[in-house]
Protein backbone atom coordinates (compact mmCIF):
# COMPACT_ATOMS: atom_id res chain seq x y z
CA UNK A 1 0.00 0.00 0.00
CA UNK A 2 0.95 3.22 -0.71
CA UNK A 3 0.84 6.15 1.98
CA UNK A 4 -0.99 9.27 1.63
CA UNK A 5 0.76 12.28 1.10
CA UNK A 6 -0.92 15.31 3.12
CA UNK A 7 0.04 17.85 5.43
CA UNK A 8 0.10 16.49 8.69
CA UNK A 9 -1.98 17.86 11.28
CA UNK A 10 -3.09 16.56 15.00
CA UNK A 11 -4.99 14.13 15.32
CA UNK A 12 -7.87 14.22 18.61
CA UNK A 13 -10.05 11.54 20.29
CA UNK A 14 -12.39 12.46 17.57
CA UNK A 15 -10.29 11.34 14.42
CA UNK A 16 -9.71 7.75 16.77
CA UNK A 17 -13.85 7.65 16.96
CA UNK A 18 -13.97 8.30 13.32
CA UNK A 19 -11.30 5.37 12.61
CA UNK A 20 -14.34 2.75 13.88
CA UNK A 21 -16.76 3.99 11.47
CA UNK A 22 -19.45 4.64 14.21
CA UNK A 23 -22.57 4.75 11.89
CA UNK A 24 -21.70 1.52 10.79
CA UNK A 25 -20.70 0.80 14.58
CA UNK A 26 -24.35 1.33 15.72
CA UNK A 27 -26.46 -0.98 13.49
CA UNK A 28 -23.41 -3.76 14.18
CA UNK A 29 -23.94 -3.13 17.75
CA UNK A 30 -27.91 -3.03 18.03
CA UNK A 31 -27.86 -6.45 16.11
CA UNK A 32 -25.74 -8.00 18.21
CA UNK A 33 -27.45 -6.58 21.08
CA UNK A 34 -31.01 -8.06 19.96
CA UNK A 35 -29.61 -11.25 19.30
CA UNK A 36 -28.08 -11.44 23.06
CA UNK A 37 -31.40 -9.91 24.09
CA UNK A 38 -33.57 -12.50 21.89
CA UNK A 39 -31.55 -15.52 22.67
CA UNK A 40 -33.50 -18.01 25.21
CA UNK A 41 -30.72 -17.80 27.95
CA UNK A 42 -30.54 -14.96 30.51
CA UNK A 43 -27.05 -13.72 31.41
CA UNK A 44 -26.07 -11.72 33.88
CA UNK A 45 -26.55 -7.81 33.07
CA UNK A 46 -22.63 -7.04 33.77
CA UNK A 47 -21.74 -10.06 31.57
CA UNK A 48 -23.93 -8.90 28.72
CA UNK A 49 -22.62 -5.50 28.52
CA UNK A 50 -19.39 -6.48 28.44
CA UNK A 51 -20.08 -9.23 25.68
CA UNK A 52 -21.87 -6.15 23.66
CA UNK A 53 -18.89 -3.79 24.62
CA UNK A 54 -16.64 -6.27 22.88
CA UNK A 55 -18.53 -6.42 20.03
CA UNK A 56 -18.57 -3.21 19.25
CA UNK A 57 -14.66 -2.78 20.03
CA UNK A 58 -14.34 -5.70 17.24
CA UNK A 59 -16.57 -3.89 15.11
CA UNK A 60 -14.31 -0.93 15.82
CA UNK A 61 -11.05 -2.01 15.19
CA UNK A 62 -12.03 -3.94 12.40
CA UNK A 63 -12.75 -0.77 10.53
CA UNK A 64 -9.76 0.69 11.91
CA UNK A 65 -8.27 -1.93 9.83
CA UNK A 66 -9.65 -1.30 6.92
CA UNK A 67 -9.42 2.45 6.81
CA UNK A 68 -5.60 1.40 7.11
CA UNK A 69 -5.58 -0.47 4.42
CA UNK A 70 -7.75 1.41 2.26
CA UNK A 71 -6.28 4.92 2.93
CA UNK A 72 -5.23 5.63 -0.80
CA UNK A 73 -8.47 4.37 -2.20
CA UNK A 74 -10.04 6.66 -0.11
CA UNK A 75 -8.20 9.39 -0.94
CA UNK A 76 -8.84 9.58 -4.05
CA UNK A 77 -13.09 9.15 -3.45
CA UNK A 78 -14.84 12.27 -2.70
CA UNK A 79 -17.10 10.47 -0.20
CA UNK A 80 -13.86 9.18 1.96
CA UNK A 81 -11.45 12.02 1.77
CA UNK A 82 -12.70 13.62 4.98
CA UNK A 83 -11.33 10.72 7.07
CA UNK A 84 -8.61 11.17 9.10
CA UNK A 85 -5.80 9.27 7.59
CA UNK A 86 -6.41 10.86 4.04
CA UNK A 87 -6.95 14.13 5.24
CA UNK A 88 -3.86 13.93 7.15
CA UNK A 89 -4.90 14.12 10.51
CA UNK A 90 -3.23 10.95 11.47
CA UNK A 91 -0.40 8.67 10.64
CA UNK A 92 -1.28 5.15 8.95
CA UNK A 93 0.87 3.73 11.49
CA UNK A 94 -1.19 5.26 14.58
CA UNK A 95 -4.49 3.47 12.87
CA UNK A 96 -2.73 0.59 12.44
CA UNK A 97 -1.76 -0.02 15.76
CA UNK A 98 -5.07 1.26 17.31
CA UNK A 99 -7.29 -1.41 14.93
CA UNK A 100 -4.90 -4.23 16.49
CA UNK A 101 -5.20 -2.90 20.16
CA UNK A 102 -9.23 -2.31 19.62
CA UNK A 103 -9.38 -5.61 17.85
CA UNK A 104 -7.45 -7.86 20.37
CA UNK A 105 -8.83 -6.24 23.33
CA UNK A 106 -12.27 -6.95 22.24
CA UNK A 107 -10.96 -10.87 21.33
CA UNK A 108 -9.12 -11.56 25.17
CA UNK A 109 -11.74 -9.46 26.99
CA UNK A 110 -15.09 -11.58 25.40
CA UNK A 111 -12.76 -15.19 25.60
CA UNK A 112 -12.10 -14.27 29.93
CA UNK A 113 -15.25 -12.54 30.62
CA UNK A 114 -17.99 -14.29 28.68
CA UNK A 115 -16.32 -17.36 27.06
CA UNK A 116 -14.74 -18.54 24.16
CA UNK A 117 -16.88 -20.17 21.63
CA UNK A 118 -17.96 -16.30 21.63
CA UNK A 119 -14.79 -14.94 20.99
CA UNK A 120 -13.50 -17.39 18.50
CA UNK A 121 -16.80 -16.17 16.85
CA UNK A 122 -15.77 -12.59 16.97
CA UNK A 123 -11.88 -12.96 15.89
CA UNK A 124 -13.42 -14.80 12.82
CA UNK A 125 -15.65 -11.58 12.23
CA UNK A 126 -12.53 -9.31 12.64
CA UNK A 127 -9.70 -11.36 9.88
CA UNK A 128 -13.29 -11.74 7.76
CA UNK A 129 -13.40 -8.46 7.15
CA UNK A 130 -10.21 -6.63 7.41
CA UNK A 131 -8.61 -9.20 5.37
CA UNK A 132 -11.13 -11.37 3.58
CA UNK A 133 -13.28 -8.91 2.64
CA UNK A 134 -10.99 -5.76 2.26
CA UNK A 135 -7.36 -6.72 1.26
CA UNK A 136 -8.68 -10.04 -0.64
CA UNK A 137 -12.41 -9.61 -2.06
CA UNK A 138 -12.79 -5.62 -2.09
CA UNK A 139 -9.74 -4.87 -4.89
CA UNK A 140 -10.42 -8.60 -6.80
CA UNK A 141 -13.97 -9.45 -7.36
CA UNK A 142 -17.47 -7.63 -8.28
CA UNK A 143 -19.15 -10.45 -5.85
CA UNK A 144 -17.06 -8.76 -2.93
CA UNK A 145 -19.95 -7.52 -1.16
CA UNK A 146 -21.64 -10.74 -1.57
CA UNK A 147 -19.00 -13.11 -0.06
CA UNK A 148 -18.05 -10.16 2.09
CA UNK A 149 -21.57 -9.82 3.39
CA UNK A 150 -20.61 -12.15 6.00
CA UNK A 151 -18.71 -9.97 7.72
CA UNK A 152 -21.58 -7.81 8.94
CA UNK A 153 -23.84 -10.47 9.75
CA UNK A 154 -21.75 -11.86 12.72
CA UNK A 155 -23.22 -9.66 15.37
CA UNK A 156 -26.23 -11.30 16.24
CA UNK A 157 -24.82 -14.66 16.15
CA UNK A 158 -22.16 -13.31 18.59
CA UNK A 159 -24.59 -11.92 20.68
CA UNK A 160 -26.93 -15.07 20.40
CA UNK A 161 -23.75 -17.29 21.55
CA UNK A 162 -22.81 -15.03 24.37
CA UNK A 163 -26.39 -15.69 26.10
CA UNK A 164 -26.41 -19.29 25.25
CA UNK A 165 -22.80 -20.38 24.74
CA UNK A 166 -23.93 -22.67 22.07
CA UNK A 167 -24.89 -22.48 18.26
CA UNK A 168 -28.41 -23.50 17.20
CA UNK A 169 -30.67 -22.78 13.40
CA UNK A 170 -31.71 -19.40 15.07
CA UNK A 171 -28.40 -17.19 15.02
CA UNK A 172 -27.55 -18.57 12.13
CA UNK A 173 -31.26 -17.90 10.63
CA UNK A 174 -30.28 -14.50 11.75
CA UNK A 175 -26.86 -14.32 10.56
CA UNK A 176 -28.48 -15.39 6.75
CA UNK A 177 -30.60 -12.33 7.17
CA UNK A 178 -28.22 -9.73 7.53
CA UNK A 179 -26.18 -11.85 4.79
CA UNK A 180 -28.64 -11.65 2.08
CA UNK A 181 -29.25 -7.89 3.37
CA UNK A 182 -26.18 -6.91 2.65
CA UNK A 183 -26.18 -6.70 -1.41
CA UNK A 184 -28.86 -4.97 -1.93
CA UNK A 185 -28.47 -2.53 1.03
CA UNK A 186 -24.52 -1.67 -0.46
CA UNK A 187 -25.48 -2.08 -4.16
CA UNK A 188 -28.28 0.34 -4.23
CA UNK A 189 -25.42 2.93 -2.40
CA UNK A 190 -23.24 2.00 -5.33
CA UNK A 191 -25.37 2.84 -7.95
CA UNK A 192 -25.22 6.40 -7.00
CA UNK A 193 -21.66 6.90 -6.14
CA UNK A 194 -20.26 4.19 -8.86
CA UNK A 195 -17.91 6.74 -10.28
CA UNK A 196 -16.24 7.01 -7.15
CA UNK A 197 -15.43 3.64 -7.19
CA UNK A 198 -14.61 3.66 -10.83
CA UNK A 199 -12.10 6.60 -10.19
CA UNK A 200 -10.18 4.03 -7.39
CA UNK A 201 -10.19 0.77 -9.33
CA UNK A 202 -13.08 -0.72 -7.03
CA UNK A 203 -14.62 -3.39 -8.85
CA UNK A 204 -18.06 -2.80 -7.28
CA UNK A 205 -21.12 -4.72 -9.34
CA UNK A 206 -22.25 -1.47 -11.32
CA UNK A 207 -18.87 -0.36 -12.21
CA UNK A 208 -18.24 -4.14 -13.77
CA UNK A 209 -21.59 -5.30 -14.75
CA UNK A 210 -23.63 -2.71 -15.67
CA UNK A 211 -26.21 -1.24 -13.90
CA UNK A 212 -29.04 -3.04 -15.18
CA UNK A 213 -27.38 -6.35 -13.69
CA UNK A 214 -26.85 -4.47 -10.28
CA UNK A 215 -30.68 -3.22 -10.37
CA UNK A 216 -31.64 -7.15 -11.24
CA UNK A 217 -29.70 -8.42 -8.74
CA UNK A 218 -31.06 -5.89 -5.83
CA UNK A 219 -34.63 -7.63 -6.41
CA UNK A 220 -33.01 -11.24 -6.39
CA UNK A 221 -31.93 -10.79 -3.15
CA UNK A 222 -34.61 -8.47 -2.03
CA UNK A 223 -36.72 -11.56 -2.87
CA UNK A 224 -34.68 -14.10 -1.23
CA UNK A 225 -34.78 -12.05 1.60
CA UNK A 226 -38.99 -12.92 2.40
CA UNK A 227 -38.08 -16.53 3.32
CA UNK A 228 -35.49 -15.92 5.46
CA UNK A 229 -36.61 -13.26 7.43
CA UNK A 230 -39.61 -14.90 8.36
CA UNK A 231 -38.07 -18.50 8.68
CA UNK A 232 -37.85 -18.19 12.82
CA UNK A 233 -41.35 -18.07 12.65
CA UNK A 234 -42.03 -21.02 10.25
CA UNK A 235 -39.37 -22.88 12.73
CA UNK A 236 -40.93 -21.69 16.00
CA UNK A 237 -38.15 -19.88 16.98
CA UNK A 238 -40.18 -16.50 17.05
CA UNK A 239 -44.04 -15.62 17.74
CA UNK A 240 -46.60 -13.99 15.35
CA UNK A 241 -45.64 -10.73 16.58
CA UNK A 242 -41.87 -11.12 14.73
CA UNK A 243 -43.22 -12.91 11.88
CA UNK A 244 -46.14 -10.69 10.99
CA UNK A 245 -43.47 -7.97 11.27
CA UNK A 246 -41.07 -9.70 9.08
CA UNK A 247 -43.51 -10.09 6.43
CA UNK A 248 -44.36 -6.32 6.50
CA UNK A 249 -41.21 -5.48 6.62
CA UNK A 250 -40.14 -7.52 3.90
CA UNK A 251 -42.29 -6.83 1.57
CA UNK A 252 -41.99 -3.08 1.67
CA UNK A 253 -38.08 -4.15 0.85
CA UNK A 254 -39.16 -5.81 -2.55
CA UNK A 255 -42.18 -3.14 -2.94
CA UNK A 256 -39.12 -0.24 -3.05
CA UNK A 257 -36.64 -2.61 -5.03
CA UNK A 258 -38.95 -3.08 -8.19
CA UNK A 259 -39.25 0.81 -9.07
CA UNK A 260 -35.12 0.22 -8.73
CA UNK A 261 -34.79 -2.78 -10.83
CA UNK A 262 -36.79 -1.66 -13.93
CA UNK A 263 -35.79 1.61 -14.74
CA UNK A 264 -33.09 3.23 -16.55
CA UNK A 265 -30.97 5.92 -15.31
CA UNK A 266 -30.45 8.55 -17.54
CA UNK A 267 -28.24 11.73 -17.78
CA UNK A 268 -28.30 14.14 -14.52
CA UNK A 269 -30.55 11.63 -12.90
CA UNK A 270 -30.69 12.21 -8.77
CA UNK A 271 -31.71 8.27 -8.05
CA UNK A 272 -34.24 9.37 -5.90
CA UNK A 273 -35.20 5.46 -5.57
CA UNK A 274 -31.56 4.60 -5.08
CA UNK A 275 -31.36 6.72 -2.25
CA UNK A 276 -34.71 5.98 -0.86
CA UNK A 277 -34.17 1.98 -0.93
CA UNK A 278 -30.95 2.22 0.59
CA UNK A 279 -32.01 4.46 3.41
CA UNK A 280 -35.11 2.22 3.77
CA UNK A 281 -33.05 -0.74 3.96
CA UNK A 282 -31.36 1.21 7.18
CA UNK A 283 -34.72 1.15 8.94
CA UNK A 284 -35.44 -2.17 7.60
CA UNK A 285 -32.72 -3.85 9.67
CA UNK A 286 -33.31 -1.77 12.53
CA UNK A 287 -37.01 -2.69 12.96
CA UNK A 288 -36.62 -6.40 12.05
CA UNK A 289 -34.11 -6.91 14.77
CA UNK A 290 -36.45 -4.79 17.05
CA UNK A 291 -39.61 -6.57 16.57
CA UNK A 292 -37.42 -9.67 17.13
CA UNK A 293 -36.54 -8.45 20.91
CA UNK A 294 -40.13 -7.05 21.30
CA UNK A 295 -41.51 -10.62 20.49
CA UNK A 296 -38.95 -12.53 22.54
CA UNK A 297 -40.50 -10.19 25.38
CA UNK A 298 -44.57 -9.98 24.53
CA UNK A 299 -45.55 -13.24 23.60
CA UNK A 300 -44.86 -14.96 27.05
CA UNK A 301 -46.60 -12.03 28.52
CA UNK A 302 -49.90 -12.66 25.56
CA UNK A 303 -49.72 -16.44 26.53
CA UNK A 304 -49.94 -15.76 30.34
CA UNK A 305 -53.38 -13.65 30.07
C-alpha cells in the first residue's frame, strides 16, 4: 500500500472515533445486542454488557483496519477524503496499531469474561473483514460484497452465543438475514456513487456489470430475503408478533426494489429510488431486529393472560 501524502496535522479523540466507522458501529452493535437480548438464555446484566462492549470494540477495530488499508483508495473518493488518515490528521501507522489494540482487546476481553466459543466467533468476524473482505475480495472481485456480506452479519450470532454459549438454526437464521441484506443494502449505495469507485479501481457490481445487472440483482436478493426473514417463525423460533413484522417489513423491501430494478438511469438523474431503498433498507434492519426483541418479550406475557 501506498501512503498518503498530506500535510500532517493533530490528530484528537475524535479522528480515533472516526477510525471505527461509528454509523456503521451502531447498526453492528444493536444487532448484536437483539440477538443477546432475543436468545432463550438470561445472562447476567454485567456479563452482557461487556459481551456487547466487545462487540462493538471488534466492530471498531475492524474498521480501523480497513481504513488502514484502504487509505489511498479513499483518498482519491470524494465520499472518503474527509477521514482522518487521508486528510492527514493521522499517521497510517497510529491506525494501524489502534485497529490491532481495539481488535485484540475486544478478542481476550469476550474469551475471559464471557467465554470462548464467543470470541473465537468474533476474531473470525474481525480477519473476515479486514482481510477477507478488504485486502482479498474488495480490490479482486465484483461479488465482494456478496462473499463479504458475511462480515456484517456476525453480530447477532455473537450476541446469540454469548447468552447461550452454544450455536443452534436461530443465530444462524439470523446471521443469513443480515447476509442476504447486505447486497442490496450496499449495491443500491453503489449505484449512485459508482464513479467514485470507478475513479479508485473498485470493482463494485455497477462499475463491472452494468447497472441493469446491479438493479436485477437488488430484487433477487430483495426476494430471497422474504423466506429468510420470516423462517424463525415457520421454525418456532419466534411468535406472530416477529413474523407478521417480518412479512411487513419484507415486503416493503421488494415493494421499493422493483421501481429500482426496472428503470433506466439517464443523464443528470438524482436516483431518488436509489437513495430511498438504501435508506429504507437502514430502517429495515433496525425494525426487524427490534420486533425480534419485542416478540422474545410480549408473547410470554400474551400467553400468560
Amino acid at each position: 500500500m501506498t501512503a498518503v501524502t498530506a500535510t500532517q496535522l493533530p490528530s484528537d479523540w475524535r479522528d480515533f472515533f472516526a477510525l471505527t466507522k461509528p454509523r456503521v458501529m451502531s447498526l453492528v452493535v444493536f444487532t448484536g445486542l437483539c440477538g443477546l437480548l432475543a436468545a432463550p438464555e438470561r445472562i447476567h446484566p454485567v456479563i452482557g454488557f461487556t459481551a456487547i462492549l466487545c462487540i462493538a470494540l471488534g466492530a471498531g477495530g475492524a474498521a480501523t483496519l480497513n481504513q488502514w488499508w484502504e487509505s489511498d483508495l479513499d483518498a482519491g473518493m470524494k465520499r472518503t477524503q474527509g477521514r482522518p488518515i487521508p486528510a492527514g490528521r493521522m499517521r497510517r501507522s497510529d491506525a494501524l496499531v489502534f485497529g490491532l489494540l481495539l481488535s485484540a482487546m475486544s478478542v481476550m476481553t469476550m474469551g475471559l469474561a464471557v467465554h470462548w466459543l464467543a470470541a473465537s466467533i468474533l476474531l473470525i468476524s474481525i480477519i473476515y473483514y479486514a482481510v477477507v473482505y478488504t485486502i482479498w475480495l474488495k480490490p479482486r472481485t465484483p461479488q465482494n460484497i456478496v462473499i463479504g456480506g458475511g462480515a456484517g452479519a456476525f453480530p447477532p450470532l455473537i450476541g446469540w452465543v454469548a447468552a447461550t454459549g452454544d450455536i443452534t438454526a436461530m443465530p444462524v437464521l439470523l446471521f443469513a438475514i443480515i447476509f442476504f441484506w447486505t447486497p442490496p443494502h450496499f449495491w443500491a449505495l453503489a449505484l449512485f456513487v459508482q464513479t467514485d469507485y470507478a475513479k479508485v479501481g473498485i470493482p463494485m457490481m455497477p462499475v463491472v456489470r452494468g447497472q441493469a445487472s446491479t438493479r436485477r440483482q437488488i430484487l433477487i436478493y430483495a426476494l430471497l430475503l422474504l423466506p429468510l426473514a420470516v423462517a424463525p417463525w415457520w421454525i418456532n423460533g419466534t411468535g406472530a408478533i416477529y413474523g407478521i413484522s417480518a412479512i411487513v417489513l419484507t415486503l416493503a423491501f421488494v415493494a421499493l426494489s422493483i421501481p429500482v430494478a426496472f428503470r433506466h438511469s439517464g443523464e443528470g438523474d438524482k436516483m431518488a429510488q436509489e437513495k430511498r431503498l438504501f435508506f429504507f433498507s437502514i430502517v429495515y434492519l433496525f425494525a426487524l431486529f427490534a420486533m425480534l426483541v419485542v416478540d422474545r418479550f410480549a408473547t410470554p406475557l400474551m400467553e400468560q393472560s
